[in-house]
C-alpha atoms as a PDB file:
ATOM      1  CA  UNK A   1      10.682 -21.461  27.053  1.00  0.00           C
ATOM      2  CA  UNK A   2      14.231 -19.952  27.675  1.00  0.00           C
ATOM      3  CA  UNK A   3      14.475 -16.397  26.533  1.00  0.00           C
ATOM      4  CA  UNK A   4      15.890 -15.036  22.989  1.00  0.00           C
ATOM      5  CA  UNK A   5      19.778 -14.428  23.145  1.00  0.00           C
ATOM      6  CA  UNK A   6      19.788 -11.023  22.967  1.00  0.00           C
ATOM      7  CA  UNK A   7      20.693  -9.499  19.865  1.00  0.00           C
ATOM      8  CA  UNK A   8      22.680  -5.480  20.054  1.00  0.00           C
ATOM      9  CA  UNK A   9      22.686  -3.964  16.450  1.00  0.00           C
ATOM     10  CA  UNK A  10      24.624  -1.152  15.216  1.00  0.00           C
ATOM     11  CA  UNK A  11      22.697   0.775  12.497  1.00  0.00           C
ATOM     12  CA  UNK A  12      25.674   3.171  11.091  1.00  0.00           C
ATOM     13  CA  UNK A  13      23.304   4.982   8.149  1.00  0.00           C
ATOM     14  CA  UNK A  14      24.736   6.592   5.906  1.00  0.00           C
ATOM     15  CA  UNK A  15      28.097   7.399   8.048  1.00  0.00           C
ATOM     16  CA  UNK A  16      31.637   5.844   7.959  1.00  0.00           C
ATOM     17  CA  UNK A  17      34.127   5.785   5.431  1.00  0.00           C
ATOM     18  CA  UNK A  18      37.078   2.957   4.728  1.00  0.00           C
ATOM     19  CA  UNK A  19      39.086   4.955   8.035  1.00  0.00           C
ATOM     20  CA  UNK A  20      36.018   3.874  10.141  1.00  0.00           C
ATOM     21  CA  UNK A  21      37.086   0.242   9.493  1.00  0.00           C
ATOM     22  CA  UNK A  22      39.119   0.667  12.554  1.00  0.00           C
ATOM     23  CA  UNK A  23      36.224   1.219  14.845  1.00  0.00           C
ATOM     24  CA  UNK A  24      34.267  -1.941  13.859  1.00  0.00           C
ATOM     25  CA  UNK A  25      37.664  -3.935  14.773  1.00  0.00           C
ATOM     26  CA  UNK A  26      37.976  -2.560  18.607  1.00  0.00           C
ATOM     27  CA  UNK A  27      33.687  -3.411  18.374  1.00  0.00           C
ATOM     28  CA  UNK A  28      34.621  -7.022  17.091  1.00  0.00           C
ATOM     29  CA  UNK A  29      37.628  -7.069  19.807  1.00  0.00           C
ATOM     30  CA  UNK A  30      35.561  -5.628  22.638  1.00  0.00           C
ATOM     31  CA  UNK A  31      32.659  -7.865  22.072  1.00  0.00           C
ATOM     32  CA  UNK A  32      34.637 -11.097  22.604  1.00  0.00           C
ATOM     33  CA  UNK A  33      32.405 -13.388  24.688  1.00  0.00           C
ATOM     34  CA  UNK A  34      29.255 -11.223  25.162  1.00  0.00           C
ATOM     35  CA  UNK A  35      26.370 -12.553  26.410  1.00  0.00           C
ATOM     36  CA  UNK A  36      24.461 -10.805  23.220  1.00  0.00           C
ATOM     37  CA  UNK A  37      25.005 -11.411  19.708  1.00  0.00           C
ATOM     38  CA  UNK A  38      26.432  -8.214  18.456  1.00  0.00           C
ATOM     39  CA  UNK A  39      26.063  -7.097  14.448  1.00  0.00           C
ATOM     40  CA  UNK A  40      27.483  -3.817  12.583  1.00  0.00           C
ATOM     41  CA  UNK A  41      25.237  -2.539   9.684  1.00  0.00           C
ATOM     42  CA  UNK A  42      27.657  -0.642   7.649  1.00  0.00           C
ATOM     43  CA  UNK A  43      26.756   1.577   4.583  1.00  0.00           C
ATOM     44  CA  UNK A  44      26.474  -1.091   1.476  1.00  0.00           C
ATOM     45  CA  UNK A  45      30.573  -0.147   0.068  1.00  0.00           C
ATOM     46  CA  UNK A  46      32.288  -1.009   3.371  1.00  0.00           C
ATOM     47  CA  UNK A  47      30.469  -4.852   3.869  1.00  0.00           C
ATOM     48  CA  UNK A  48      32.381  -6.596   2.433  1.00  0.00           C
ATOM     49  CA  UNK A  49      35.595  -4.843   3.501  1.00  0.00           C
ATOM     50  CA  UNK A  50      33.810  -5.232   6.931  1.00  0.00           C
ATOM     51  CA  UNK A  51      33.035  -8.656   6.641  1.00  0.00           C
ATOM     52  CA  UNK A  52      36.437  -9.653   5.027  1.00  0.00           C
ATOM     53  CA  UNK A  53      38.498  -8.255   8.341  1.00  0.00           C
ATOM     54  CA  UNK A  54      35.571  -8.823  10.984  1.00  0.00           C
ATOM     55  CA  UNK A  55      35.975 -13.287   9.597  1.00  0.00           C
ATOM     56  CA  UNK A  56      37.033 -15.430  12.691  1.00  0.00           C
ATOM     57  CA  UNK A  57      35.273 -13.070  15.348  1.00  0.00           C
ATOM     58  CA  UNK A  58      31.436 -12.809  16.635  1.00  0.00           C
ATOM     59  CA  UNK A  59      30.955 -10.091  15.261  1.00  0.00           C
ATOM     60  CA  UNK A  60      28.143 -10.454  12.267  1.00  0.00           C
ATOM     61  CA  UNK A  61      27.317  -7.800   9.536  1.00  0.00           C
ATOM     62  CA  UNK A  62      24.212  -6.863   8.030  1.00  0.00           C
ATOM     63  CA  UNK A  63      22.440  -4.293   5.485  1.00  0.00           C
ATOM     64  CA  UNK A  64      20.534  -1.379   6.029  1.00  0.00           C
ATOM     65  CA  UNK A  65      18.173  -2.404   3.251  1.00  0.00           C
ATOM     66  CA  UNK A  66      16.994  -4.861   0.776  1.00  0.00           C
ATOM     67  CA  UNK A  67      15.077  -4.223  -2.561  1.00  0.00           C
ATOM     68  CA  UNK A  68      12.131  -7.222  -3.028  1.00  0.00           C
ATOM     69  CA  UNK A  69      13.337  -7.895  -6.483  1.00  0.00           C
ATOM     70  CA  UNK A  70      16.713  -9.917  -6.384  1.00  0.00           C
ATOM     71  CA  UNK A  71      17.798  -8.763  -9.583  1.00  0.00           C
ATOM     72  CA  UNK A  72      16.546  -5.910 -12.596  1.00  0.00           C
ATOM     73  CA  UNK A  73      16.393  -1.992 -13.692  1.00  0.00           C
ATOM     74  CA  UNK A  74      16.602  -0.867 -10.305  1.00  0.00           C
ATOM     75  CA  UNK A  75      19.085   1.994 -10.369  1.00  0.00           C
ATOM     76  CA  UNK A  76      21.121   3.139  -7.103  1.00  0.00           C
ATOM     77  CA  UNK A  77      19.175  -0.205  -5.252  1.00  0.00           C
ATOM     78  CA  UNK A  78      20.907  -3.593  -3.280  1.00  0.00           C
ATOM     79  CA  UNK A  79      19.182  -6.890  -3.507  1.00  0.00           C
ATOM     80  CA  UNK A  80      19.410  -9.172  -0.480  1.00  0.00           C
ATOM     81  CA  UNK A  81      21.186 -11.425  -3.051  1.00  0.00           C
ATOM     82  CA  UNK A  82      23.616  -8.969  -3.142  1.00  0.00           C
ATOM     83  CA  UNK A  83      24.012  -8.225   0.272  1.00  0.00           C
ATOM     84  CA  UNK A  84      24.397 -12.067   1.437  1.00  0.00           C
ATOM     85  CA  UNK A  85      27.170 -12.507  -2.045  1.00  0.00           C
ATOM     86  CA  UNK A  86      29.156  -9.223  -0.215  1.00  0.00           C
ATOM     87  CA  UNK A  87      29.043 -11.579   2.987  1.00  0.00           C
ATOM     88  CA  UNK A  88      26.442  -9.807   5.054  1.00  0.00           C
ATOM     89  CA  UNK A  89      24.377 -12.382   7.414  1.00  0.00           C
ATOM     90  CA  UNK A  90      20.992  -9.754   8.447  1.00  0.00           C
ATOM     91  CA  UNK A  91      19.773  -6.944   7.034  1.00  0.00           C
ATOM     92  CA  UNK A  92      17.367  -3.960   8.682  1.00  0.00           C
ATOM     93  CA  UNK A  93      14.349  -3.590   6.799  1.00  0.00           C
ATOM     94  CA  UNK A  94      11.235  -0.725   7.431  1.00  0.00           C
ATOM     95  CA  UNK A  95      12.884   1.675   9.200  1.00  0.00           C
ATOM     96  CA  UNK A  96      11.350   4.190  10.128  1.00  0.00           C
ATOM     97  CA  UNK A  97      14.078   6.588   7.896  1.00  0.00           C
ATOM     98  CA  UNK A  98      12.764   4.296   5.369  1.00  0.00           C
ATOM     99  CA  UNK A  99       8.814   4.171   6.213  1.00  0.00           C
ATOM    100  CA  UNK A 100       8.878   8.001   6.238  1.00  0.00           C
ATOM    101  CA  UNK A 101      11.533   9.441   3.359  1.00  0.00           C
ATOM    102  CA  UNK A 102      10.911   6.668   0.701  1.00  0.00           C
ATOM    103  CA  UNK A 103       7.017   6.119   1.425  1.00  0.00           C
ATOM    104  CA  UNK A 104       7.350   2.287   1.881  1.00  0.00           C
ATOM    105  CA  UNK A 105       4.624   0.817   3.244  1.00  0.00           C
ATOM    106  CA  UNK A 106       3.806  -2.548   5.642  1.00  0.00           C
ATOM    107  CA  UNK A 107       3.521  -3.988   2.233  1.00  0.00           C
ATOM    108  CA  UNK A 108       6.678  -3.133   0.657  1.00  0.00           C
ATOM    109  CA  UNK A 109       8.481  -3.983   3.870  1.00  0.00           C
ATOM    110  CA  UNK A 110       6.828  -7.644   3.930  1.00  0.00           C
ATOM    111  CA  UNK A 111       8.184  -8.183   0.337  1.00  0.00           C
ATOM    112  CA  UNK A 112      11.442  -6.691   1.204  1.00  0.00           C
ATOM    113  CA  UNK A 113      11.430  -9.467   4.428  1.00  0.00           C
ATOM    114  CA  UNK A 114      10.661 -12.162   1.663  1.00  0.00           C
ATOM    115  CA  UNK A 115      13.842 -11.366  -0.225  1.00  0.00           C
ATOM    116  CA  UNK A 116      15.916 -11.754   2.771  1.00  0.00           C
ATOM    117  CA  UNK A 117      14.810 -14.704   3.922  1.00  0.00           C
ATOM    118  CA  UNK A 118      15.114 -16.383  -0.035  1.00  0.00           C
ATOM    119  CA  UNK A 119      18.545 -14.574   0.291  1.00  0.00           C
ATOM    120  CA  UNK A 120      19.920 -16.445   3.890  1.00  0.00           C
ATOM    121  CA  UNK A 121      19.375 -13.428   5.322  1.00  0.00           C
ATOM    122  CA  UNK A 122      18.133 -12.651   9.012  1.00  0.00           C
ATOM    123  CA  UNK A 123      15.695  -9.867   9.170  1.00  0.00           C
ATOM    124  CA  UNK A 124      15.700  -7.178  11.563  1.00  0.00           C
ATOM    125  CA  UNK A 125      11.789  -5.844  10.799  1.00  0.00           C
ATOM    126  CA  UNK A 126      11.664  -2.533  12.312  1.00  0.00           C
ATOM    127  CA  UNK A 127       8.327  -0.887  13.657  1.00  0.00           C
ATOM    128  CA  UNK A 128       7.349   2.158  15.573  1.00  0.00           C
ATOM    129  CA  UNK A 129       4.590   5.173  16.198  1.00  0.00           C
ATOM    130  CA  UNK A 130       4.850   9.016  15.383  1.00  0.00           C
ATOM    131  CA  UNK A 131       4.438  11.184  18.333  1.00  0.00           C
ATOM    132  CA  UNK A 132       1.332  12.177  16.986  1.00  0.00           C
ATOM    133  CA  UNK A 133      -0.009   8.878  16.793  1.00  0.00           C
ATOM    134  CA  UNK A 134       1.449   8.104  20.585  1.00  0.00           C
ATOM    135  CA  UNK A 135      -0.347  11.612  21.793  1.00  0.00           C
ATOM    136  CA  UNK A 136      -3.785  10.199  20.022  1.00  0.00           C
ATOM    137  CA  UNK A 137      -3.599   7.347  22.070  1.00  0.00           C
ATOM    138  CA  UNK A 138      -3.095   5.157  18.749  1.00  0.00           C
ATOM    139  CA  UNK A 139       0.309   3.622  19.376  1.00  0.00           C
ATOM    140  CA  UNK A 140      -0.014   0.272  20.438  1.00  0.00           C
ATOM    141  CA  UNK A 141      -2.588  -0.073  17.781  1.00  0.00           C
ATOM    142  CA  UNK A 142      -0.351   1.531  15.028  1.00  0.00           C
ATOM    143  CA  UNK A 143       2.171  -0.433  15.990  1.00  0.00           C
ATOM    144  CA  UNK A 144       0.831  -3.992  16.433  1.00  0.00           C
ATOM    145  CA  UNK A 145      -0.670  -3.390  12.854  1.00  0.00           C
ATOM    146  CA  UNK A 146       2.768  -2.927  11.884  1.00  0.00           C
ATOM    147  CA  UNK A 147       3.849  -5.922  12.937  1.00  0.00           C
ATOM    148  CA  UNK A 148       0.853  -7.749  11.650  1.00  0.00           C
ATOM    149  CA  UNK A 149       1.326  -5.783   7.592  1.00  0.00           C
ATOM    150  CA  UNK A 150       5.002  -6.256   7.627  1.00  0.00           C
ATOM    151  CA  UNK A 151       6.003  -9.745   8.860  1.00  0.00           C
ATOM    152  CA  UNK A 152       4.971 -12.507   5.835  1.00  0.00           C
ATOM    153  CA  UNK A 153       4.265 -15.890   6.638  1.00  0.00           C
ATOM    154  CA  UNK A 154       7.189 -16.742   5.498  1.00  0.00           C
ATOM    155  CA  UNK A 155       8.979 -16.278   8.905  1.00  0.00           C
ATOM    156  CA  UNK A 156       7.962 -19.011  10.968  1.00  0.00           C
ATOM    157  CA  UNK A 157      10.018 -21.197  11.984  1.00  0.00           C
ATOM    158  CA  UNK A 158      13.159 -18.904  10.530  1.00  0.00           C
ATOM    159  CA  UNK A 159      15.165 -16.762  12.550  1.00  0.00           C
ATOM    160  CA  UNK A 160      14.112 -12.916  12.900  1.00  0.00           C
ATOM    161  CA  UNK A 161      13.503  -9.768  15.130  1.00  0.00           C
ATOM    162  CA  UNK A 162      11.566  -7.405  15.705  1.00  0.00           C
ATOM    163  CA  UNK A 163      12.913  -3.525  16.539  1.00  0.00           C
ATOM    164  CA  UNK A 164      10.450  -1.425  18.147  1.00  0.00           C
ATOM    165  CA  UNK A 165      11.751   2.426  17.209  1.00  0.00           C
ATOM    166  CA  UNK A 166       9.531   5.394  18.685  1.00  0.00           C
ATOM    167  CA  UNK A 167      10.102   7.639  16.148  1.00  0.00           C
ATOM    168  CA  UNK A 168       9.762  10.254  17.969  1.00  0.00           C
ATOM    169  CA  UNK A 169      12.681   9.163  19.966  1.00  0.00           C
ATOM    170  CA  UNK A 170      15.244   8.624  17.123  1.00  0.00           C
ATOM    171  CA  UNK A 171      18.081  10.846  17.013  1.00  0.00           C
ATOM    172  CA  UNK A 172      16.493  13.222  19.523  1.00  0.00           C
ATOM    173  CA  UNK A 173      17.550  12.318  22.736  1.00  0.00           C
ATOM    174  CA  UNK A 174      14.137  11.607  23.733  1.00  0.00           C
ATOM    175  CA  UNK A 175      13.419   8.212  25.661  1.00  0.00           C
ATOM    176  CA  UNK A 176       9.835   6.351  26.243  1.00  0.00           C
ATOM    177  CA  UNK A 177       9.717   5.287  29.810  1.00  0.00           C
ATOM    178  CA  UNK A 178      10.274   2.117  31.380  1.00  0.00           C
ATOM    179  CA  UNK A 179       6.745   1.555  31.327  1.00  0.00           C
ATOM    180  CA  UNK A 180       5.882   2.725  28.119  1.00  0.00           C
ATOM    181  CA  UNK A 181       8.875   0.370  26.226  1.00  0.00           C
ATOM    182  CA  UNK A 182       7.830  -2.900  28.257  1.00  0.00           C
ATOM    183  CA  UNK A 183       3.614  -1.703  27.618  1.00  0.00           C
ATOM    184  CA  UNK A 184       5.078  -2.093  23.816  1.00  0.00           C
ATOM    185  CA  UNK A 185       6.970  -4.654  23.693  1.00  0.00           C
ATOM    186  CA  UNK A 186       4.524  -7.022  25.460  1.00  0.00           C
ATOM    187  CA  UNK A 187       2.103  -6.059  22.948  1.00  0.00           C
ATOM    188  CA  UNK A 188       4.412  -6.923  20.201  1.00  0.00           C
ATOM    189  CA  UNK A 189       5.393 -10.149  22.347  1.00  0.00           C
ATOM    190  CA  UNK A 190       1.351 -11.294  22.257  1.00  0.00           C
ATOM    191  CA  UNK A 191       1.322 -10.234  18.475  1.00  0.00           C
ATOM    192  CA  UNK A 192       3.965 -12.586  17.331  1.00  0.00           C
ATOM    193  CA  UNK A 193       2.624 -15.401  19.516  1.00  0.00           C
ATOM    194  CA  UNK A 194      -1.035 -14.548  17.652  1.00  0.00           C
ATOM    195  CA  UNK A 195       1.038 -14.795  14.318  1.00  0.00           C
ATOM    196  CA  UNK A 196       3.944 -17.548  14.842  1.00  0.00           C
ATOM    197  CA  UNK A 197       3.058 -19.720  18.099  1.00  0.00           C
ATOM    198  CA  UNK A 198       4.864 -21.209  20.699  1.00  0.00           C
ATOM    199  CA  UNK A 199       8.028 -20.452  18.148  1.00  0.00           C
ATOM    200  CA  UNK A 200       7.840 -17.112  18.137  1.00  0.00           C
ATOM    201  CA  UNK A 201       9.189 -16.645  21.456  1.00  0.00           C
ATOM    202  CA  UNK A 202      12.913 -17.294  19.970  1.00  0.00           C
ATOM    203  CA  UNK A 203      12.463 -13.849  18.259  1.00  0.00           C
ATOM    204  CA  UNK A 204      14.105 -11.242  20.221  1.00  0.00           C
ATOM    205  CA  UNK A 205      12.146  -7.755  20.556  1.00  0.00           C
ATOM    206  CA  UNK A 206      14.944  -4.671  19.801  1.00  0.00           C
ATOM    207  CA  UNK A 207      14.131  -1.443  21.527  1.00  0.00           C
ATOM    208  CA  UNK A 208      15.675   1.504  18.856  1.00  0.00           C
ATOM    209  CA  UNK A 209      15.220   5.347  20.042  1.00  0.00           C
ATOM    210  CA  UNK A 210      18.278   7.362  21.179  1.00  0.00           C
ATOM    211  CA  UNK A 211      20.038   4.350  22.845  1.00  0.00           C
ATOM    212  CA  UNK A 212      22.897   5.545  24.351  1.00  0.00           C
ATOM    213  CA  UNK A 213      25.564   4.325  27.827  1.00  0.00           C
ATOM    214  CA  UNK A 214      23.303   5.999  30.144  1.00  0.00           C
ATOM    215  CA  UNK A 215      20.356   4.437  29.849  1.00  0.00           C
ATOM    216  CA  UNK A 216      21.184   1.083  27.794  1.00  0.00           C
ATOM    217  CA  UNK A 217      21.285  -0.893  30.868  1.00  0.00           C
ATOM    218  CA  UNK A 218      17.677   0.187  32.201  1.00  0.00           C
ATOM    219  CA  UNK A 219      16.490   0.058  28.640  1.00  0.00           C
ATOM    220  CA  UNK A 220      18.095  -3.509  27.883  1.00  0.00           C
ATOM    221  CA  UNK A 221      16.960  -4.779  31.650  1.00  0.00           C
ATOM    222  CA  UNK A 222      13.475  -3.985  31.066  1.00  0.00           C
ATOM    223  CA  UNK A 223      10.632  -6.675  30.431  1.00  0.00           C
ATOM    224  CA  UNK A 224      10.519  -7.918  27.026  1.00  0.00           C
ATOM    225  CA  UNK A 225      12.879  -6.226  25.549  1.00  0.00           C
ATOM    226  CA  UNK A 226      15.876  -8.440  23.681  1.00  0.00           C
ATOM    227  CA  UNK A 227      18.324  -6.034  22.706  1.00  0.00           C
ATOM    228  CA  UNK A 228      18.997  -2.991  20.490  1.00  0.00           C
ATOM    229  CA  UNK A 229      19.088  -1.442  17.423  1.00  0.00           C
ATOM    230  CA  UNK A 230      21.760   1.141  18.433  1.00  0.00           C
ATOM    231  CA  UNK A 231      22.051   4.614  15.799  1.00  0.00           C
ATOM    232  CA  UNK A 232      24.700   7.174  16.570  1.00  0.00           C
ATOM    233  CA  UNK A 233      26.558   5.822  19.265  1.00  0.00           C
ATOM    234  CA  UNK A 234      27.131   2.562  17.295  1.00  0.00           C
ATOM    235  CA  UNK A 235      29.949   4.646  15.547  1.00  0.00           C
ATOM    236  CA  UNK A 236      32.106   4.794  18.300  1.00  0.00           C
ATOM    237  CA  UNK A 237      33.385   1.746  19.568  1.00  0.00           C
ATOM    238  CA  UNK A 238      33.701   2.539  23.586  1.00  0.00           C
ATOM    239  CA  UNK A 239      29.974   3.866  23.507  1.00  0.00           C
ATOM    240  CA  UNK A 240      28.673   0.733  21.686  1.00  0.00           C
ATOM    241  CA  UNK A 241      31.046  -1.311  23.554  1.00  0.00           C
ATOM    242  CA  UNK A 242      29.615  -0.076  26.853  1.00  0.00           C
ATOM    243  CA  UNK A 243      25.644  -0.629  25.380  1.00  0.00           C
ATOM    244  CA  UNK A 244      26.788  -4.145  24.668  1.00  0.00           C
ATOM    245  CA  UNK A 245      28.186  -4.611  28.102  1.00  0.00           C
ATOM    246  CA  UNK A 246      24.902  -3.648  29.420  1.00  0.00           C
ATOM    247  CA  UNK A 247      23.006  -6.432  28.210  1.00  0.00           C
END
């Protein structure tokens, strides 16, 4: 079976204002023709402005995330509804920032991917070990359980990803080897086959953790691994352009 098209998403957090507008326009001009399928996830007030000027290119848009409920007294939270009404085709769900800060569990996050997908929306179900956990020897095991808690039934047969973020590795420069990345994403490969079948293997496998120029072509080369889920240098548009070009 042919592999994934690879998918490179930029994961802005809670960074740009309307002036950064201009960046996700040289991205969307940049990326004309890539091999990969390229997405900006803006903060929630600038998707629809994004999607609005970013109409007519490749370029998609997408959340950071999703509450499970599509509608109620849920103060200061998006639905997926929401998100897909501003325009937004995928949305990031269980990140790590997310796991760890706001306490949500493999549970939440599997409700959270049920709302996208009754929403049109294409998940991006993020995953990944402490540095603890990877020095106990527990991080294929943490991780694959991950996978198993936080990806419904619900997906088969729809389209999805998978990121795998170390994170230990976010935002701190840090890289797993080669090794290490393709030992992981194998192991998430095997899981989703376990889960999904045959059909599975149209889900690309994101590596997230300090993705930057330097190494996004080793990274983005190595065995299993269908794109990226790309954090600070997503806000520039040369250094995302240059990840993108590396695929």
């Amino acid at each position: 079976m042919a592999a994934p098209t690879p998918l490179i998403a930029g994961n802005w957090k809670m960074n740009g204002l309307r002036a950064s507008l201009a960046e996700a326009r040289a991205i969307a001009n940049g990326a004309a023709g890539s091999r990969a399928r390229v997405a900006i996830c803006p903060p929630n007030l600038l998707i629809h402005q994004m999607c609005e000027m970013l109409s007519g290119t490749e370029v998609l848009v997408g959340g950071q995330d999703a509450h499970w409920e599509m509608s109620g007294a849920f103060t200061g939270d998006v639905s997926a509804q929401m998100l897909a009404d501003a325009g937004a085709k995928l949305v990031i769900l269980g990140h790590s920032e997310r796991r760890t800060g706001y306490r949500e569990t493999d549970e939440i996050v599997a409700r959270k991917t049920q709302a996208a997908l009754a929403a049109g929306l294409e998940p991006i179900v993020c995953v990944g070990e402490t540095l603890e956990e990877r020095k106990a020897g527990h991080a294929l095991a943490v991780v694959t359980g991950q996978v198993r808690g936080s990806l419904p039934a619900d997906l088969a047969g729809k389209a999805f990803s998978v990121a795998y973020e170390p994170v230990w590795a976010i935002g701190t420069g840090l890289t797993p080897t080669t090794s290490e990345i393709e030992e992981m994403h194998r192991a998430i490969r095997a899981t989703l086959s376990e889960m999904f079948g045959a059909a599975s293997a149209a889900a690309p496998i994101l590596y997230g953790g300090s993705v930057k120029p330097s190494n996004a072509r080793e990274i983005l080369h190595a065995a299993e691994v269908g794109g990226a889920l790309v954090g600070g240098a997503s806000l520039k548009a040369e250094d995302f352009l240059a990840i993108v070009r590396a695929v």
